[in-house]
C-alpha atoms as a PDB file:
ATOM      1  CA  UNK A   1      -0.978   3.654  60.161  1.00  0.00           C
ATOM      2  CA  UNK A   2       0.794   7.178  60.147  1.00  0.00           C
ATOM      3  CA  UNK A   3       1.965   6.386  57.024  1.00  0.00           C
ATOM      4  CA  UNK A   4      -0.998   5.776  55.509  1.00  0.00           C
ATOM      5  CA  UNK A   5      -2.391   8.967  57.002  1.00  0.00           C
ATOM      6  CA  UNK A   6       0.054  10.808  55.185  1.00  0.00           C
ATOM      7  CA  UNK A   7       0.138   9.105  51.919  1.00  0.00           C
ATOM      8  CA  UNK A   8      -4.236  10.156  52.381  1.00  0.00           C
ATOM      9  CA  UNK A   9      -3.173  13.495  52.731  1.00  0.00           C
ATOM     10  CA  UNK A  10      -0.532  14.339  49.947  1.00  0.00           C
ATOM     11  CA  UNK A  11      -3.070  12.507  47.822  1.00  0.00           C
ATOM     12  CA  UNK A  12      -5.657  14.727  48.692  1.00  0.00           C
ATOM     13  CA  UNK A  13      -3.187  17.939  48.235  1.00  0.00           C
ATOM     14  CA  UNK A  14      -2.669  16.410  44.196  1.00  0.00           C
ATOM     15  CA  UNK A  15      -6.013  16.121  43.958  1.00  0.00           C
ATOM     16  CA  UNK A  16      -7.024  19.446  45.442  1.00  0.00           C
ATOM     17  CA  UNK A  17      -4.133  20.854  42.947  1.00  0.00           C
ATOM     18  CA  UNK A  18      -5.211  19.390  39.630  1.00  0.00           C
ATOM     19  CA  UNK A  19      -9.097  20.568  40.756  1.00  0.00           C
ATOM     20  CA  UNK A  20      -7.804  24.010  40.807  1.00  0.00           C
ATOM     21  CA  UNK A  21      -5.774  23.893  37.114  1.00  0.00           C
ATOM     22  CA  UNK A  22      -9.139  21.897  35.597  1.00  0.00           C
ATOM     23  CA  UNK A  23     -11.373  24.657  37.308  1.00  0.00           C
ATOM     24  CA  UNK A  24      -8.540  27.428  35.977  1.00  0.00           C
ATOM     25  CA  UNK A  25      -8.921  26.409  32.443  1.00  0.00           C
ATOM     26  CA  UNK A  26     -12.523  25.467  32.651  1.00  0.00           C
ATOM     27  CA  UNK A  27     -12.635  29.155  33.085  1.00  0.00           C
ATOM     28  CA  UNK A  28     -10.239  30.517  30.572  1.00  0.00           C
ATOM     29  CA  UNK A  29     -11.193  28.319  27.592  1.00  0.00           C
ATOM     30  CA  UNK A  30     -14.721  27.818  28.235  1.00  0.00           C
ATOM     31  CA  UNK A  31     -14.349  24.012  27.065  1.00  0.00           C
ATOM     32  CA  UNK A  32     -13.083  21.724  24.624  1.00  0.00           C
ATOM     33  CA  UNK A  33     -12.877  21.598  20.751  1.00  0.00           C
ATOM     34  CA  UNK A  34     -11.402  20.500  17.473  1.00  0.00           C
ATOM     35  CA  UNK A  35     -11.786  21.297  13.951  1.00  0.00           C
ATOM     36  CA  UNK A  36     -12.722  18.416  10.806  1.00  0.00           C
ATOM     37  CA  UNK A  37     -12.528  19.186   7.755  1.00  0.00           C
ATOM     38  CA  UNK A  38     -15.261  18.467   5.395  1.00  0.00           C
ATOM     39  CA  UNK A  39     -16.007  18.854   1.382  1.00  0.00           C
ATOM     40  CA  UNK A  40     -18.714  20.812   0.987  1.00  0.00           C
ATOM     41  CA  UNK A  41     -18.976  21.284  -2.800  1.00  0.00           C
ATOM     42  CA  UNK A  42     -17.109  18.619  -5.546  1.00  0.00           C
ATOM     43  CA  UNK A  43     -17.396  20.215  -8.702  1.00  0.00           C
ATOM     44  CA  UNK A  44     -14.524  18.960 -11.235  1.00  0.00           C
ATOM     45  CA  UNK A  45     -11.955  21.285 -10.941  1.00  0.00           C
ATOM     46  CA  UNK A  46     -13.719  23.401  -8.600  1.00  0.00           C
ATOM     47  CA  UNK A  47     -13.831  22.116  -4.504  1.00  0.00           C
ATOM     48  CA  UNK A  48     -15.150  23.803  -1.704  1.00  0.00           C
ATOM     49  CA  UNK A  49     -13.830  23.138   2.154  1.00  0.00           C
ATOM     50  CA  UNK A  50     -15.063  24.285   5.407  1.00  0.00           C
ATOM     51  CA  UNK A  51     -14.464  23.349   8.865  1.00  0.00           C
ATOM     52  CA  UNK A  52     -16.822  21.745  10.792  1.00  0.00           C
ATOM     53  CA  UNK A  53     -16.280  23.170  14.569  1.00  0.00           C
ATOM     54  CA  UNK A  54     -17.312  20.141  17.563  1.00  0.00           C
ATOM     55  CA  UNK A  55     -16.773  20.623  21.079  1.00  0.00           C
ATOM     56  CA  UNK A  56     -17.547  20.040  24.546  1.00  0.00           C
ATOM     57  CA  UNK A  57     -18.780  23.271  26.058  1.00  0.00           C
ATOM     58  CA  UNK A  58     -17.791  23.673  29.946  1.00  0.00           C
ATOM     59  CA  UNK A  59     -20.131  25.682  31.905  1.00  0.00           C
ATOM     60  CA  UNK A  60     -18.263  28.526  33.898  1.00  0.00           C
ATOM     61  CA  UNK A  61     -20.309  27.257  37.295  1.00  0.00           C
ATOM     62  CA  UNK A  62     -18.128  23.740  36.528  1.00  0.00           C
ATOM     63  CA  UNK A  63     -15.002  25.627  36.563  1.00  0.00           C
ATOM     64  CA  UNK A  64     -15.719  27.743  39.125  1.00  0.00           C
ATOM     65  CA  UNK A  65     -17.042  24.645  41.294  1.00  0.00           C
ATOM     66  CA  UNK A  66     -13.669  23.184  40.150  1.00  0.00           C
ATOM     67  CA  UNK A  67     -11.784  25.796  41.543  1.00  0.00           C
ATOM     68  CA  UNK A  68     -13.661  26.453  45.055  1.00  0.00           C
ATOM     69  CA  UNK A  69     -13.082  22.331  45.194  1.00  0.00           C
ATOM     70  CA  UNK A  70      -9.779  22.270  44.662  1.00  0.00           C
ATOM     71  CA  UNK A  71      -8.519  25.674  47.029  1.00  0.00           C
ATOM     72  CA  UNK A  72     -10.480  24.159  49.704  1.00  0.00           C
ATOM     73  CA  UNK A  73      -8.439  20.736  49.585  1.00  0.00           C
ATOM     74  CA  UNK A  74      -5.375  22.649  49.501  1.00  0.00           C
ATOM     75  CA  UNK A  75      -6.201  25.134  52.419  1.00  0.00           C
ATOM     76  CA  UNK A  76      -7.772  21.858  54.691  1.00  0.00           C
ATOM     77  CA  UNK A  77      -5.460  21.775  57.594  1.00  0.00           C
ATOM     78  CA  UNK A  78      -3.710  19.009  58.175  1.00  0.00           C
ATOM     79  CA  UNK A  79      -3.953  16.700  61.021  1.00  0.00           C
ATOM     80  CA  UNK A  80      -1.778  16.050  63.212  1.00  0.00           C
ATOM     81  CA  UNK A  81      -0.193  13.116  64.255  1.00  0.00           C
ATOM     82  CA  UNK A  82       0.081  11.943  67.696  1.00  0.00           C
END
């Protein structure tokens, strides 16, 4: 059962780790995006591109909610084993 304890634990550490890289980036980039692009005018010989901008925006409180999350998994103490 120790071993399952521990196997409990380093998962939670991973976890705790990639919360705190999501929440980190959340943060930095502000969320998601990517770039089509799309014919706006077709005039023979003339044609006129533009980009069309979609994204996923990510509020700063989810990042920051990420973060908290994921420092506190890696700062919970661990238990011992008897």
């Amino acid at each position: 059962m120790n071993g399952a304890r521990i196997g409990l634990e380093n998962g939670m550490k991973t976890f705790g780790f990639l919360l705190v890289v999501a929440g980190v980036l959340a943060l930095v980039y502000g969320g998601l995006g990517h770039g089509r692009e799309a014919s706006i005018l077709d005039v023979r010989p003339f044609q006129t591109m533009a980009i069309e901008q979609h994204g996923i925006a990510l509020s700063p409180v989810i990042g920051g909610i990420a973060l908290l999350g994921g420092i506190l998994l890696l700062a919970a103490p661990r238990k011992r084993l008897a």
